[in-house]
N, C-alpha and C. Protein backbone atom coordinates (compact mmCIF):
# COMPACT_ATOMS: atom_id res chain seq x y z
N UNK A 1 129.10 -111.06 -157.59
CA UNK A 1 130.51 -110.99 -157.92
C UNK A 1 131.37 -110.54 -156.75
N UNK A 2 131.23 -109.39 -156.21
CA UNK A 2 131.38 -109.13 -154.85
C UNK A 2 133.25 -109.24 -154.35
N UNK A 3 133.62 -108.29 -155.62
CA UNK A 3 135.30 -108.28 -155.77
C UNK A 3 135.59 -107.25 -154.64
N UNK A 4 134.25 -106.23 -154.11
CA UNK A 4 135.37 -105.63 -152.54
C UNK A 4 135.48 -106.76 -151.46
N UNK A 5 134.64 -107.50 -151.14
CA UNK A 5 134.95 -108.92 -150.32
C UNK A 5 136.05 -109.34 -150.50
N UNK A 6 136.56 -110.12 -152.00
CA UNK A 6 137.59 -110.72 -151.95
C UNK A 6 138.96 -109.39 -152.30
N UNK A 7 138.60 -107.97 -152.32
CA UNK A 7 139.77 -107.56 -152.03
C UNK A 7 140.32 -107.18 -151.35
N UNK A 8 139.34 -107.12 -150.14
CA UNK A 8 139.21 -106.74 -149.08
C UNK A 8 140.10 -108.13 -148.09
N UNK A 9 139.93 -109.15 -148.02
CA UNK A 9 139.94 -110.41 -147.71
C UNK A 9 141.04 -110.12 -147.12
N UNK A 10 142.76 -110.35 -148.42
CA UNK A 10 143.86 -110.72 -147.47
C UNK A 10 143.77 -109.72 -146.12
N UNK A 11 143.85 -108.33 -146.20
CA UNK A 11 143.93 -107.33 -145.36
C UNK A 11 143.06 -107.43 -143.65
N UNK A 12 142.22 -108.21 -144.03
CA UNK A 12 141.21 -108.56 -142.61
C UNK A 12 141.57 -109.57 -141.97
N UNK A 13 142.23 -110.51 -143.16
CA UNK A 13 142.72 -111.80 -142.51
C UNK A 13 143.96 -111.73 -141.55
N UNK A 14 145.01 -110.57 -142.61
CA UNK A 14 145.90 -110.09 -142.09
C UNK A 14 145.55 -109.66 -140.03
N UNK A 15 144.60 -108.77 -140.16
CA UNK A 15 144.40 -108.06 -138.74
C UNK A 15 143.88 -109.13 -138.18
N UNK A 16 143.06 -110.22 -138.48
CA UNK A 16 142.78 -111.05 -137.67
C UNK A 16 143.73 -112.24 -136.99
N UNK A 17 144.63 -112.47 -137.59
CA UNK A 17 145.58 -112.91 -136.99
C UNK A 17 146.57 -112.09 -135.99
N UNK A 18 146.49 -111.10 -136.47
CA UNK A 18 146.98 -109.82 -135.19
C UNK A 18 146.61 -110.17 -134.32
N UNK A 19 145.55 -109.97 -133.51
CA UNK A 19 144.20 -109.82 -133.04
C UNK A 19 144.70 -110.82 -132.07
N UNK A 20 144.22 -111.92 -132.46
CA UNK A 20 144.13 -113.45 -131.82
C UNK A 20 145.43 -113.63 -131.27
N UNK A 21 146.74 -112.98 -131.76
CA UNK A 21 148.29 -113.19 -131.36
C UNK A 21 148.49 -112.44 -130.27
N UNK A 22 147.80 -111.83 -129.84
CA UNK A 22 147.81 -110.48 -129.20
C UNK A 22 148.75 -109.52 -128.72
N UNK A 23 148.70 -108.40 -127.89
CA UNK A 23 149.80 -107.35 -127.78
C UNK A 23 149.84 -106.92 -129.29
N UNK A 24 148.97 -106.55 -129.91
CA UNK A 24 149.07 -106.03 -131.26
C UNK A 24 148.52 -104.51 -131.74
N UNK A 25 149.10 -103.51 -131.40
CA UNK A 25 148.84 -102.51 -131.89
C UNK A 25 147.95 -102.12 -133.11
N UNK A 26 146.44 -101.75 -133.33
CA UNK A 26 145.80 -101.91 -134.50
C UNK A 26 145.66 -99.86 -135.23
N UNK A 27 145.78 -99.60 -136.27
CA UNK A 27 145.92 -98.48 -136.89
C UNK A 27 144.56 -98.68 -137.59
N UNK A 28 143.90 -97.49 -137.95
CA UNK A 28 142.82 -97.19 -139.37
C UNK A 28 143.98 -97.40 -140.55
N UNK A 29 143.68 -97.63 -141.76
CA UNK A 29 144.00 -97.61 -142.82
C UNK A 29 142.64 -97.28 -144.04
N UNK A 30 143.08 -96.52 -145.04
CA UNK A 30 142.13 -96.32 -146.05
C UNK A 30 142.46 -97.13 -146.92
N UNK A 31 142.12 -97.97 -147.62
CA UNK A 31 142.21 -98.63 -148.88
C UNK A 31 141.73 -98.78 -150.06
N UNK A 32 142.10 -98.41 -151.31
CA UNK A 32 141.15 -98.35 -152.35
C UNK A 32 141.32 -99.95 -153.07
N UNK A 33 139.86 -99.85 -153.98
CA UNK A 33 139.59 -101.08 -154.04
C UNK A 33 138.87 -100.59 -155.92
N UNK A 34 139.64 -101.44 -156.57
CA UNK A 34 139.14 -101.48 -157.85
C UNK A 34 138.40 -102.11 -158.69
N UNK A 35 137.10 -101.67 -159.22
CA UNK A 35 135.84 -102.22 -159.80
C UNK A 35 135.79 -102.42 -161.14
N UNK A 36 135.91 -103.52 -161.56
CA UNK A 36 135.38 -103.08 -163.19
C UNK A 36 134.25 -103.82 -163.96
N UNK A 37 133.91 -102.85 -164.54
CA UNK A 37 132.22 -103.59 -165.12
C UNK A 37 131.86 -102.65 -166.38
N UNK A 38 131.15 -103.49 -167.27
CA UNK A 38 130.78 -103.18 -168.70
C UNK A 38 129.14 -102.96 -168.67
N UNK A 39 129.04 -101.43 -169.75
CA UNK A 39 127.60 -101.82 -170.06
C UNK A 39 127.14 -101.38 -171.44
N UNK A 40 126.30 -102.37 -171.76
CA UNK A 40 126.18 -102.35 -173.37
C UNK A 40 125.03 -101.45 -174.15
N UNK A 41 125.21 -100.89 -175.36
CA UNK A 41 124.15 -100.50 -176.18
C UNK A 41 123.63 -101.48 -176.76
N UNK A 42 122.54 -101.95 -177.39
CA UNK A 42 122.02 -103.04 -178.09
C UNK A 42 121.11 -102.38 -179.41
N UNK A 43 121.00 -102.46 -180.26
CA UNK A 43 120.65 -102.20 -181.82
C UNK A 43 119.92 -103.35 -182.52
N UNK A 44 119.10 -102.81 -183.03
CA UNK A 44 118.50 -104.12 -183.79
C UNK A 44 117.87 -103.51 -185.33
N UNK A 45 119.14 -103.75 -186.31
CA UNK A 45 118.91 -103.10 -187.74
C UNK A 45 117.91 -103.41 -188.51
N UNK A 46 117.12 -102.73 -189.20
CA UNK A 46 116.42 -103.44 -190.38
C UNK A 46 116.13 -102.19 -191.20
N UNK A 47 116.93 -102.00 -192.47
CA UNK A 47 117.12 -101.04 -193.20
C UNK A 47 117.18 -101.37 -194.55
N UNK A 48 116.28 -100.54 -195.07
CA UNK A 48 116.31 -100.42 -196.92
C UNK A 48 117.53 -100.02 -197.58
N UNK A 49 118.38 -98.98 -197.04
CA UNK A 49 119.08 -97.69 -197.34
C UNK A 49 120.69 -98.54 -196.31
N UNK A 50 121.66 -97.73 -197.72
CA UNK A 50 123.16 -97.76 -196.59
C UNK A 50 123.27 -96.45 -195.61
N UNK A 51 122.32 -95.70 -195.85
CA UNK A 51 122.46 -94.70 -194.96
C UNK A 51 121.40 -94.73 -193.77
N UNK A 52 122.07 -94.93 -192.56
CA UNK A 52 120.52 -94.92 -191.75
C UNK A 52 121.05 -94.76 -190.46
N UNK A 53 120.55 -94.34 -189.28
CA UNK A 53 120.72 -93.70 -188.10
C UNK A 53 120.01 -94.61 -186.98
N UNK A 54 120.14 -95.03 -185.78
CA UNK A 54 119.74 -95.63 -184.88
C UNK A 54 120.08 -94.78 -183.36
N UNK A 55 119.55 -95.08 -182.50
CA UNK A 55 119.92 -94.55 -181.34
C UNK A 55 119.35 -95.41 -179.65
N UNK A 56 120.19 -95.57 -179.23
CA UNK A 56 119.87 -96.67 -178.00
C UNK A 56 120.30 -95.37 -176.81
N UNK A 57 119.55 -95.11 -175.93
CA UNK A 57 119.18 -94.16 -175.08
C UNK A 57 119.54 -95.23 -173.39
N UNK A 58 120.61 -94.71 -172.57
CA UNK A 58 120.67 -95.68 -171.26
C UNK A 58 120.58 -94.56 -170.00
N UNK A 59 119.85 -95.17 -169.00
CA UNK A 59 120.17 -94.25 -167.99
C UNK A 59 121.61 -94.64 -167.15
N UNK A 60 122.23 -93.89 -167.50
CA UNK A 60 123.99 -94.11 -166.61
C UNK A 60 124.07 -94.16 -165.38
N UNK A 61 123.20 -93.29 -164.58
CA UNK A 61 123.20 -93.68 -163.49
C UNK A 61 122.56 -94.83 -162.60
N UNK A 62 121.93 -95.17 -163.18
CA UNK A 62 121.45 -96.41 -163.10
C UNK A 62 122.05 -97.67 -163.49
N UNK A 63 122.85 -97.87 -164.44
CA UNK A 63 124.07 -98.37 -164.41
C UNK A 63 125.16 -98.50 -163.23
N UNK A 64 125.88 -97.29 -163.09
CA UNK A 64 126.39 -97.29 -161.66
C UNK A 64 125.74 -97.47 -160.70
N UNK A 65 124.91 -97.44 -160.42
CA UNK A 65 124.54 -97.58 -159.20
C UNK A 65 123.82 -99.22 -158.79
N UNK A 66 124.19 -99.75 -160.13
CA UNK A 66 123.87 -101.17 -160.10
C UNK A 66 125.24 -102.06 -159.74
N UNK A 67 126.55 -101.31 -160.11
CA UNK A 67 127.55 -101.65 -159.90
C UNK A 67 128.23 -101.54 -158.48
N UNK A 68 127.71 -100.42 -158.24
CA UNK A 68 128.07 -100.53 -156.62
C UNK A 68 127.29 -100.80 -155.96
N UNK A 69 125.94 -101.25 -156.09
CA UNK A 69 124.84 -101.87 -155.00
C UNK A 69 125.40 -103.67 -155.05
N UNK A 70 125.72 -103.80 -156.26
CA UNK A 70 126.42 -105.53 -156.42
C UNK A 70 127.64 -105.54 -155.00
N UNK A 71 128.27 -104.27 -154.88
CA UNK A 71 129.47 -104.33 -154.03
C UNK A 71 129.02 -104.00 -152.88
N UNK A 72 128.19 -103.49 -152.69
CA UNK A 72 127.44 -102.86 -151.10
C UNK A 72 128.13 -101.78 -150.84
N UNK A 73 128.12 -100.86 -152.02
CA UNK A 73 128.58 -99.58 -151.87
C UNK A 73 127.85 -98.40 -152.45
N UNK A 74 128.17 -97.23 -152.23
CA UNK A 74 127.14 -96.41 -152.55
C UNK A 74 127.72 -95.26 -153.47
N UNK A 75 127.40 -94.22 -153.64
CA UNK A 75 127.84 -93.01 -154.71
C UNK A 75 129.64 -92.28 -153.73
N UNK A 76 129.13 -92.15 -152.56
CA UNK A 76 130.15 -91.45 -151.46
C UNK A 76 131.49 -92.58 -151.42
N UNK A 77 131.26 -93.58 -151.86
CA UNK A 77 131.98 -94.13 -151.85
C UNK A 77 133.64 -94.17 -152.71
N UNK A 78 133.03 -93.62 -154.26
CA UNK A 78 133.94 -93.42 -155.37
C UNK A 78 134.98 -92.24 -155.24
N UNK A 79 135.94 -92.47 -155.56
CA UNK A 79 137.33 -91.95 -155.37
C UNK A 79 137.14 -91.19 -156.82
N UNK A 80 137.48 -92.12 -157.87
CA UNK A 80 137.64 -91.81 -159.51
C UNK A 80 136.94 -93.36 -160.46
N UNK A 81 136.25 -92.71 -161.08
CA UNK A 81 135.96 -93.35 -162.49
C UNK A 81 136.13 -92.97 -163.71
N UNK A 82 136.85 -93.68 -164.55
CA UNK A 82 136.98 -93.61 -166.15
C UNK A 82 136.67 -94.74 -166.87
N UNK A 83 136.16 -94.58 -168.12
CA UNK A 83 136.18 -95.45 -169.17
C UNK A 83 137.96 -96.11 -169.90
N UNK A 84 137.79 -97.36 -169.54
CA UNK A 84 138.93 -97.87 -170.08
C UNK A 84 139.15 -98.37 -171.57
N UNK A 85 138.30 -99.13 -172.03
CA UNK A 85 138.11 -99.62 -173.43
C UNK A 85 136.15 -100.19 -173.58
N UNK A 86 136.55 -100.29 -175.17
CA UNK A 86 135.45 -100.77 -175.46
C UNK A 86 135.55 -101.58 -176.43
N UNK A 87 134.18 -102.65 -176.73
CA UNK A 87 134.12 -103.54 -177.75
C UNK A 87 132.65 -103.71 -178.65
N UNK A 88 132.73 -103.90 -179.69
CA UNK A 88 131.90 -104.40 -180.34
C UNK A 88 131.43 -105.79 -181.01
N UNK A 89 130.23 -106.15 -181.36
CA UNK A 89 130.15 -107.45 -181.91
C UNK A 89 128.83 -107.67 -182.37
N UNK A 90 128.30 -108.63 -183.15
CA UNK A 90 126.88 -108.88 -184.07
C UNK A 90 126.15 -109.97 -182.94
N UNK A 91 124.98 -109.98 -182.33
CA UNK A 91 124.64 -111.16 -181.85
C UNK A 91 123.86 -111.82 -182.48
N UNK A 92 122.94 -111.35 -183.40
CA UNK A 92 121.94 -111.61 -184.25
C UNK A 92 122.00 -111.54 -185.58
N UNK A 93 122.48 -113.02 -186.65
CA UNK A 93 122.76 -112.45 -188.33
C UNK A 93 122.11 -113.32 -188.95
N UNK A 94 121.14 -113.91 -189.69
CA UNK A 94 121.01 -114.75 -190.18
C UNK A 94 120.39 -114.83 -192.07
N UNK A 95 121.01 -114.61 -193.03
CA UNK A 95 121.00 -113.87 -193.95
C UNK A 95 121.38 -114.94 -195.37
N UNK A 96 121.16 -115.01 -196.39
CA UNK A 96 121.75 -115.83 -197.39
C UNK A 96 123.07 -115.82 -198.36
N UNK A 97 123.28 -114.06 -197.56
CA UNK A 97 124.76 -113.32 -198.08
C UNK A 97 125.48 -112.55 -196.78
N UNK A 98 126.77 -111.99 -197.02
CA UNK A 98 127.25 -110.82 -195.77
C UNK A 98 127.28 -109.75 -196.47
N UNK A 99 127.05 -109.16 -195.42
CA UNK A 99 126.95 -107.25 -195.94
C UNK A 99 128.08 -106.44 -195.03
N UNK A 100 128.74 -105.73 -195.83
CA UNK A 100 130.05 -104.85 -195.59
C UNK A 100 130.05 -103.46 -195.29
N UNK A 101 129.80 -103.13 -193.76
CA UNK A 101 129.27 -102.01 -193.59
C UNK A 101 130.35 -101.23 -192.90
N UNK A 102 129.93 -99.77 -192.94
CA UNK A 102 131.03 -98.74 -192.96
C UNK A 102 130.31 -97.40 -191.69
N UNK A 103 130.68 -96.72 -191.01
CA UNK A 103 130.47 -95.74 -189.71
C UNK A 103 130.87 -95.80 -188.54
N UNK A 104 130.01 -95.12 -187.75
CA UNK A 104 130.43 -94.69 -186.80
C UNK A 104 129.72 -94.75 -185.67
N UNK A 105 129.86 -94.59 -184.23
CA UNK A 105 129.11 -94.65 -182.69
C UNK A 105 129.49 -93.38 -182.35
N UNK A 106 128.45 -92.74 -182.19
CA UNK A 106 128.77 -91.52 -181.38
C UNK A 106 127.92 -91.30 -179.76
N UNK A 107 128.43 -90.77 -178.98
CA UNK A 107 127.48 -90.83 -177.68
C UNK A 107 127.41 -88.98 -177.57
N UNK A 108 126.19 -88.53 -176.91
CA UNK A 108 126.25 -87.42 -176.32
C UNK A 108 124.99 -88.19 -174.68
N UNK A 109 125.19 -86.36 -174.08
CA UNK A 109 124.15 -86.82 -172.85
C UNK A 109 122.82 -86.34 -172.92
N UNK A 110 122.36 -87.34 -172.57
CA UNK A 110 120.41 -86.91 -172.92
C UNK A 110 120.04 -85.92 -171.47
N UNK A 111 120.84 -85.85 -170.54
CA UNK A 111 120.18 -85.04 -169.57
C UNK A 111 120.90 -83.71 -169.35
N UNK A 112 122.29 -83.41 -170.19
CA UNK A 112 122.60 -81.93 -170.05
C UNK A 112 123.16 -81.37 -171.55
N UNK A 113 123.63 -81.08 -172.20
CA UNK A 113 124.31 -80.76 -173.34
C UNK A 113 126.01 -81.01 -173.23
N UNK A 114 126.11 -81.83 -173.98
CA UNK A 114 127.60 -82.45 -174.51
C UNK A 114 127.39 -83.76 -175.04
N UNK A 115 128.29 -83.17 -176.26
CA UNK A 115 128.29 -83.88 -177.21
C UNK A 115 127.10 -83.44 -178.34
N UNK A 116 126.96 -84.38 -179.78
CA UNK A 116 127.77 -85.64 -179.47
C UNK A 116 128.65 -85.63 -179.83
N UNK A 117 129.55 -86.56 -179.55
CA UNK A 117 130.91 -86.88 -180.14
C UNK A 117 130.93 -88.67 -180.71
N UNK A 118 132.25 -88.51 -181.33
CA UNK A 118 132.31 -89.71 -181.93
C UNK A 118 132.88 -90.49 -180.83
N UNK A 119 132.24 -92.00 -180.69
CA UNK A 119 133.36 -93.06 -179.71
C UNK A 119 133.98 -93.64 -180.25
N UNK A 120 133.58 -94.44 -181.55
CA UNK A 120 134.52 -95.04 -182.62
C UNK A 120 134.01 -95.08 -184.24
N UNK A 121 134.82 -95.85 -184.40
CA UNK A 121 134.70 -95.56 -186.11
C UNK A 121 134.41 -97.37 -186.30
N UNK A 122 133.74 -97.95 -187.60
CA UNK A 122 134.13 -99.01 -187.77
C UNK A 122 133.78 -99.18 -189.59
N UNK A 123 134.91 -99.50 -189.86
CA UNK A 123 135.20 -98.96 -191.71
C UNK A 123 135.34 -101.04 -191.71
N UNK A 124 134.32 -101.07 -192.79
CA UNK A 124 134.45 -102.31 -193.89
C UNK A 124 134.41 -103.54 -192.83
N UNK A 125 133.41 -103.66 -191.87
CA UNK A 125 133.36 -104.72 -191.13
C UNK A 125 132.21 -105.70 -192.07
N UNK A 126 132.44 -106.65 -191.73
CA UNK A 126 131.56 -107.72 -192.24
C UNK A 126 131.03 -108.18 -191.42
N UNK A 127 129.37 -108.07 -191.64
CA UNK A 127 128.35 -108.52 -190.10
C UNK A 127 128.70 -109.88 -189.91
N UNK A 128 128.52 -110.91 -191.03
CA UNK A 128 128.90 -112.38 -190.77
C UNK A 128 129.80 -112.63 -189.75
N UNK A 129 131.11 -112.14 -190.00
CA UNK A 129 132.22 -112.39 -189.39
C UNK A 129 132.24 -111.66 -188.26
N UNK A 130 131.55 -110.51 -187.67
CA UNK A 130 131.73 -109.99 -186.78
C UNK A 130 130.65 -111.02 -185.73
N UNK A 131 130.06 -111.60 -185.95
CA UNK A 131 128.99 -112.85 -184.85
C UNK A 131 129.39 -113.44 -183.75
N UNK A 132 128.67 -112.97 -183.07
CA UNK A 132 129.53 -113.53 -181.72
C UNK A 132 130.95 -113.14 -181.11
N UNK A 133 131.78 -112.18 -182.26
CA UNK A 133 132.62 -111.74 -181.44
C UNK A 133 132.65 -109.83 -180.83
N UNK A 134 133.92 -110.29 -180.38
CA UNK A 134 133.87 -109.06 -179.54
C UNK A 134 135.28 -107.90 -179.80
N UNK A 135 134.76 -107.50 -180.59
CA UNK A 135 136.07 -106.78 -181.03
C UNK A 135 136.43 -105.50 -180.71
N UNK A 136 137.64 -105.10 -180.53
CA UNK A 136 137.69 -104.06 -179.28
C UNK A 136 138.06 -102.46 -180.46
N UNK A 137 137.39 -102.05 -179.98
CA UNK A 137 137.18 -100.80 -181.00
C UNK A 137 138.46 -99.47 -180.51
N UNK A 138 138.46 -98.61 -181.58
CA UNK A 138 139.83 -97.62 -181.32
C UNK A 138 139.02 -96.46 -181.09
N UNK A 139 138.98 -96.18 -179.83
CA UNK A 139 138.37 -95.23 -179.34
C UNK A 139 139.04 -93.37 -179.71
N UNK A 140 137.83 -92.91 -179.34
CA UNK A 140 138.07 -91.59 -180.12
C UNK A 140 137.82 -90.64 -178.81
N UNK A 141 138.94 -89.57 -178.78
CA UNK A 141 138.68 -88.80 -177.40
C UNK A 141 138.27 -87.99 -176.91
N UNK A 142 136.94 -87.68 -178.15
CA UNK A 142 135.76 -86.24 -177.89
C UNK A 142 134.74 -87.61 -176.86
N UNK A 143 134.33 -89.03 -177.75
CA UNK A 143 133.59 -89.68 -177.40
C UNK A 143 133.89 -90.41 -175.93
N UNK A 144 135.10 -89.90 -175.53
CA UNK A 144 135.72 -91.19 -174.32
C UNK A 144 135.82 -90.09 -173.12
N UNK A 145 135.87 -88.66 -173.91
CA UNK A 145 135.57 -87.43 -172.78
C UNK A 145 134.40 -87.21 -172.54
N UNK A 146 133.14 -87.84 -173.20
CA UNK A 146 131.62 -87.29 -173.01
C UNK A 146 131.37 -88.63 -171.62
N UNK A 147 131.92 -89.86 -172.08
CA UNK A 147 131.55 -90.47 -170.94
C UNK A 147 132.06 -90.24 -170.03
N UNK A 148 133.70 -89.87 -169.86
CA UNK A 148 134.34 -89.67 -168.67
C UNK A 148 133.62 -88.35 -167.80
N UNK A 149 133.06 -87.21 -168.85
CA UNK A 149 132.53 -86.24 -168.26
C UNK A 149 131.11 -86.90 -166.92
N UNK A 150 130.65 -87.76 -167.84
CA UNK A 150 129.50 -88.32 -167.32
C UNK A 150 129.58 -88.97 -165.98
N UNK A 151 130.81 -89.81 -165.65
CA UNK A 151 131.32 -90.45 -164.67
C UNK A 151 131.40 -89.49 -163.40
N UNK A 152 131.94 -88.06 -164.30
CA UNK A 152 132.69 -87.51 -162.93
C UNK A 152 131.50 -86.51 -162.52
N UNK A 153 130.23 -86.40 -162.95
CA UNK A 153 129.01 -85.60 -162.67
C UNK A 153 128.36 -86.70 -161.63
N UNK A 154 128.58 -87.96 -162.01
CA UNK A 154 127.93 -88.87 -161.42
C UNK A 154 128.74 -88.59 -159.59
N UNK A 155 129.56 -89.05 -159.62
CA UNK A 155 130.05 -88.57 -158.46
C UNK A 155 129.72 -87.05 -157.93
N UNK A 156 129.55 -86.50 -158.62
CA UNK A 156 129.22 -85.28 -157.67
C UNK A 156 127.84 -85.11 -157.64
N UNK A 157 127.12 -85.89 -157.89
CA UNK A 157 125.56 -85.94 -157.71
C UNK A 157 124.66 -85.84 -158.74
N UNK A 158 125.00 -86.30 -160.00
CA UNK A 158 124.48 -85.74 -161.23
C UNK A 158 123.95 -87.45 -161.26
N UNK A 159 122.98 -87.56 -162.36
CA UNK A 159 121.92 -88.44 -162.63
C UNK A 159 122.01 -88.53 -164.41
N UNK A 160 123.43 -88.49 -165.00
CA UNK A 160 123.82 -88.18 -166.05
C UNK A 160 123.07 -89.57 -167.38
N UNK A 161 122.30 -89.36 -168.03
CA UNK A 161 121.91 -89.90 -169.26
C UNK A 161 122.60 -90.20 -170.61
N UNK A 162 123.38 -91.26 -171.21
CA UNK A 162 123.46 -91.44 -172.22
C UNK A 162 122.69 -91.77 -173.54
N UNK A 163 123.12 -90.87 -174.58
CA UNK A 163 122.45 -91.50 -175.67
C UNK A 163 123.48 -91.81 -176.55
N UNK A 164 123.59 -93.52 -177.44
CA UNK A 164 124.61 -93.75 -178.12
C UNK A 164 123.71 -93.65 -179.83
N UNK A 165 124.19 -93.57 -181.00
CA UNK A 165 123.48 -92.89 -182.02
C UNK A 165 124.70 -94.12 -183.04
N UNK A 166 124.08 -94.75 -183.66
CA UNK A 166 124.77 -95.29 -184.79
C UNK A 166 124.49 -94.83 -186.33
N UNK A 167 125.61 -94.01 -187.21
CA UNK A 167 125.25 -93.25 -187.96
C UNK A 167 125.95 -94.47 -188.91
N UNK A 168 125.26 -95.29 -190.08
CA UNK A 168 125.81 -95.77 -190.88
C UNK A 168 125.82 -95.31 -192.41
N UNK A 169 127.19 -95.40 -193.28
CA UNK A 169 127.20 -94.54 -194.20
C UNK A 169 127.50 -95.24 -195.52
N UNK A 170 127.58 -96.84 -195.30
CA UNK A 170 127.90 -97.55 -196.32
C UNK A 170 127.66 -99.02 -196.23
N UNK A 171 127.11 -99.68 -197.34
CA UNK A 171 126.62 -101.06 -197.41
C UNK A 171 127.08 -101.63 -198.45
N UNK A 172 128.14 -102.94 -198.06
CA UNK A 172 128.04 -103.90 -199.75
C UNK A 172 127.63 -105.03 -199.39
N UNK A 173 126.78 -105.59 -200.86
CA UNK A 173 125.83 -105.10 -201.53
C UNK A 173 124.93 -103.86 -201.14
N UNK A 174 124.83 -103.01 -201.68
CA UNK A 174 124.12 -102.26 -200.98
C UNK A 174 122.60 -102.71 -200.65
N UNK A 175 121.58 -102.60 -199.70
CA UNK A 175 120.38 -103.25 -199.35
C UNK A 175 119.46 -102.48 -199.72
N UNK A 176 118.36 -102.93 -200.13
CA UNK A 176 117.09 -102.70 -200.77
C UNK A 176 115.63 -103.18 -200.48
N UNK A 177 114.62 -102.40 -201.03
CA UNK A 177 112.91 -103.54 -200.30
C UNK A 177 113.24 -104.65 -200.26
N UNK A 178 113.53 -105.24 -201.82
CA UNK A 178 113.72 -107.07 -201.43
C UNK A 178 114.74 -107.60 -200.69
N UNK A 179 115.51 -106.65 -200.50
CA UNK A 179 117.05 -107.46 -199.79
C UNK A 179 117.20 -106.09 -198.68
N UNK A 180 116.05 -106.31 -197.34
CA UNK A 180 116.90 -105.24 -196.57
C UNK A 180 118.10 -105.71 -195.59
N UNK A 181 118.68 -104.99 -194.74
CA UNK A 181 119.92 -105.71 -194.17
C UNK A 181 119.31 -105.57 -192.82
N UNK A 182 119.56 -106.73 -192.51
CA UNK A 182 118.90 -106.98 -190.82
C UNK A 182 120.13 -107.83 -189.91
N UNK A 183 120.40 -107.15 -188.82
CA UNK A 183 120.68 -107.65 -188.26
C UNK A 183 120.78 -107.30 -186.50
N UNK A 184 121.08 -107.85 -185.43
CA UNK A 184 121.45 -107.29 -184.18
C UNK A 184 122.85 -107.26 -184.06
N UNK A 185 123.22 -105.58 -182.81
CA UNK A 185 124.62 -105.69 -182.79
C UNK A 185 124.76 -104.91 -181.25
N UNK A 186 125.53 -105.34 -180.70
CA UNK A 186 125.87 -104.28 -179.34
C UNK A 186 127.13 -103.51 -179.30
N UNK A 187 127.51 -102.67 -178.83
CA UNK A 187 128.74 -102.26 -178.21
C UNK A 187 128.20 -101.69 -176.82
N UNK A 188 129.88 -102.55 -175.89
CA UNK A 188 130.12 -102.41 -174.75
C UNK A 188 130.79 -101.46 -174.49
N UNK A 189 130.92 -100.65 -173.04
CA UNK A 189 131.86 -99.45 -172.76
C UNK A 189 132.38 -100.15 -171.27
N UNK A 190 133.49 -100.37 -171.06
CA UNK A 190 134.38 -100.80 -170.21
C UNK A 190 134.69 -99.74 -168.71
N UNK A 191 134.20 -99.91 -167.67
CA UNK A 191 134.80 -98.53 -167.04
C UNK A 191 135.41 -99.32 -165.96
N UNK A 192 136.38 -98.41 -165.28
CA UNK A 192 136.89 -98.86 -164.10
C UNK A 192 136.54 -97.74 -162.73
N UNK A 193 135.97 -98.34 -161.80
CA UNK A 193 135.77 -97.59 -160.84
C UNK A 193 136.52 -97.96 -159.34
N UNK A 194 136.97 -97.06 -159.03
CA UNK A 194 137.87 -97.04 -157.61
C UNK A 194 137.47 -96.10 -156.57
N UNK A 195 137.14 -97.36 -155.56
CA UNK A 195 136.33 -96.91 -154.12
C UNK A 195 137.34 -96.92 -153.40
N UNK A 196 137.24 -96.62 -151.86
CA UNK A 196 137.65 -96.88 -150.61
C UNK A 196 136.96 -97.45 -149.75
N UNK A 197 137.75 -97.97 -148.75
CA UNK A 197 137.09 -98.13 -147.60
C UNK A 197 138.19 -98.66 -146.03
N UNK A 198 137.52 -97.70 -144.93
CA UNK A 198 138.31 -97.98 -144.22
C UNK A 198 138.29 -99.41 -143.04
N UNK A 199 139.75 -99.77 -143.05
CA UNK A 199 140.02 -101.57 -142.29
C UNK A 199 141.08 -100.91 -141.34
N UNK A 200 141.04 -102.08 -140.47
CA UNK A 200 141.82 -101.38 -139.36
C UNK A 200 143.17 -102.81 -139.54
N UNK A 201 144.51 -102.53 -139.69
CA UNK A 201 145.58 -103.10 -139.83
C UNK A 201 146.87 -102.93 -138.84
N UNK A 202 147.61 -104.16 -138.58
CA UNK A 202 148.02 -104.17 -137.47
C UNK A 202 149.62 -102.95 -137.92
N UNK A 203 149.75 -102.31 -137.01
CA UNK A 203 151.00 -101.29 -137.22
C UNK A 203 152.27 -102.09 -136.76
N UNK A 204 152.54 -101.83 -138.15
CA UNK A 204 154.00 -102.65 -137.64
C UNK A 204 155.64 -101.68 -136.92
N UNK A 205 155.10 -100.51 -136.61
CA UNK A 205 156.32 -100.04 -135.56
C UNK A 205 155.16 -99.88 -134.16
C-alpha cells in the first residue's frame, strides 16, 4: 500500500525540480504523514443458550508493527495514534430462519490491567441482514480509552495485548439443542496513525 511513498511524493518532486533549476537554497523540513489501517476480531458462534460469552485475544503490537513495517517505518517513528471508528458485520450465516440478537463488545488488555470496558453495544440486530455488511458501531468511551491507552504504551515501548469478549444477552427465537444459533461475525477497530519524517525542501526566502 505504501501511502508514506505517495505522501511523501509531491514534496520530493517539489525539491527535485529545485535541484535541477539550480541556485536553489535547500532547508530540512519535518513532515507528518498519516496512516490508516483496520484490525479485526473474528468469532465463530455456536450456542444452545441466548446467554453466552466469547473472547478473541490479539497481539496489538503486532498489529502495529505490521502497519508500519508495510510503510518502512518503525515504532520511533510515531508522533500520535488513536482509534477513529469502528464496524461490525456477519461473514458466515447459513440457517433456515434469522435470529435477533441483543449485547455487547467489550475490550480490556491481556498484558497489564485495564479494563474491561465496553466498545459498543448492539441491541436487536438481525444476523441475516447483518451478512456481508459492515456497519459502523456507536462507540463507547471507557472501550475507545482502553485502546487509545494501548496505542499510547505502544509508543513508549509497551508490547500491549488485547482481549475483545462478546457478552450476548438475548436471542429471537431463542436457540436450543435442536435449533442452536451458529454463525460467524467480526468487528473491526479503525486507527489512525501519524508519523514523521524528515525531506529536505527548497526555501523559498
Amino acid at each position: 500500500m505504501k501511502r508514506t511513498t505517495k505522501a511523501a511524493m509531491p514534496i520530493l518532486l517539489l525539491a527535485g525540480i529545485a535541484v535541477l533549476s539550480g541556485n536553489c537554497i535547500m532547508e530540512d523540513r519535518v513532515v507528518e504523514i498519516v496512516l490508516n489501517d483496520s484490525t479485526c476480531a473474528n468469532w465463530s458462534e455456536n450456542h444452545q443458550s441466548a446467554n453466552y460469552a466469547s473472547e478473541v485475544t490479539i497481539d496489538y503490537a503486532d498489529e502495529i508493527n505490521r502497519i508500519l513495517e508495510d510503510e518502512d517505518l518503525s515504532r520511533e517513528d510515531i508522533v500520535s495514534a488513536h482509534l477513529v471508528r469502528a464496524s461490525y458485520g456477519v461473514t458466515e450465516f447459513s440457517h433456515n430462519h434469522d435470529w435477533t440478537i441483543t449485547g455487547s463488545v467489550t475490550v480490556r488488555r491481556g498484558d497489564v490491567s485495564d479494563g474491561p470496558e465496553v466498545l459498543f453495544d448492539y441491541v436487536t440486530l438481525s444476523v441475516e441482514g447483518a451478512l456481508g455488511e459492515n456497519i459502523p458501531a456507536p462507540l463507547d468511551a471507557g472501550g475507545v480509552g482502553v485502546i487509545n491507552r494501548a496505542l499510547a504504551d505502544f509508543i513508549d515501548g509497551a508490547n500491549p495485548v488485547l482481549v475483545f469478549s462478546v457478552g450476548n444477552s438475548g436471542v429471537l427465537p431463542p436457540p436450543s439443542v435442536a435449533d442452536p444459533i451458529q454463525f460467524d461475525w467480526r468487528a473491526c477497530m479503525y486507527i489512525q496513525v501519524v508519523t514523521s519524517m524528515d525531506v529536505e525542501v527548497p526555501d523559498p526566502f
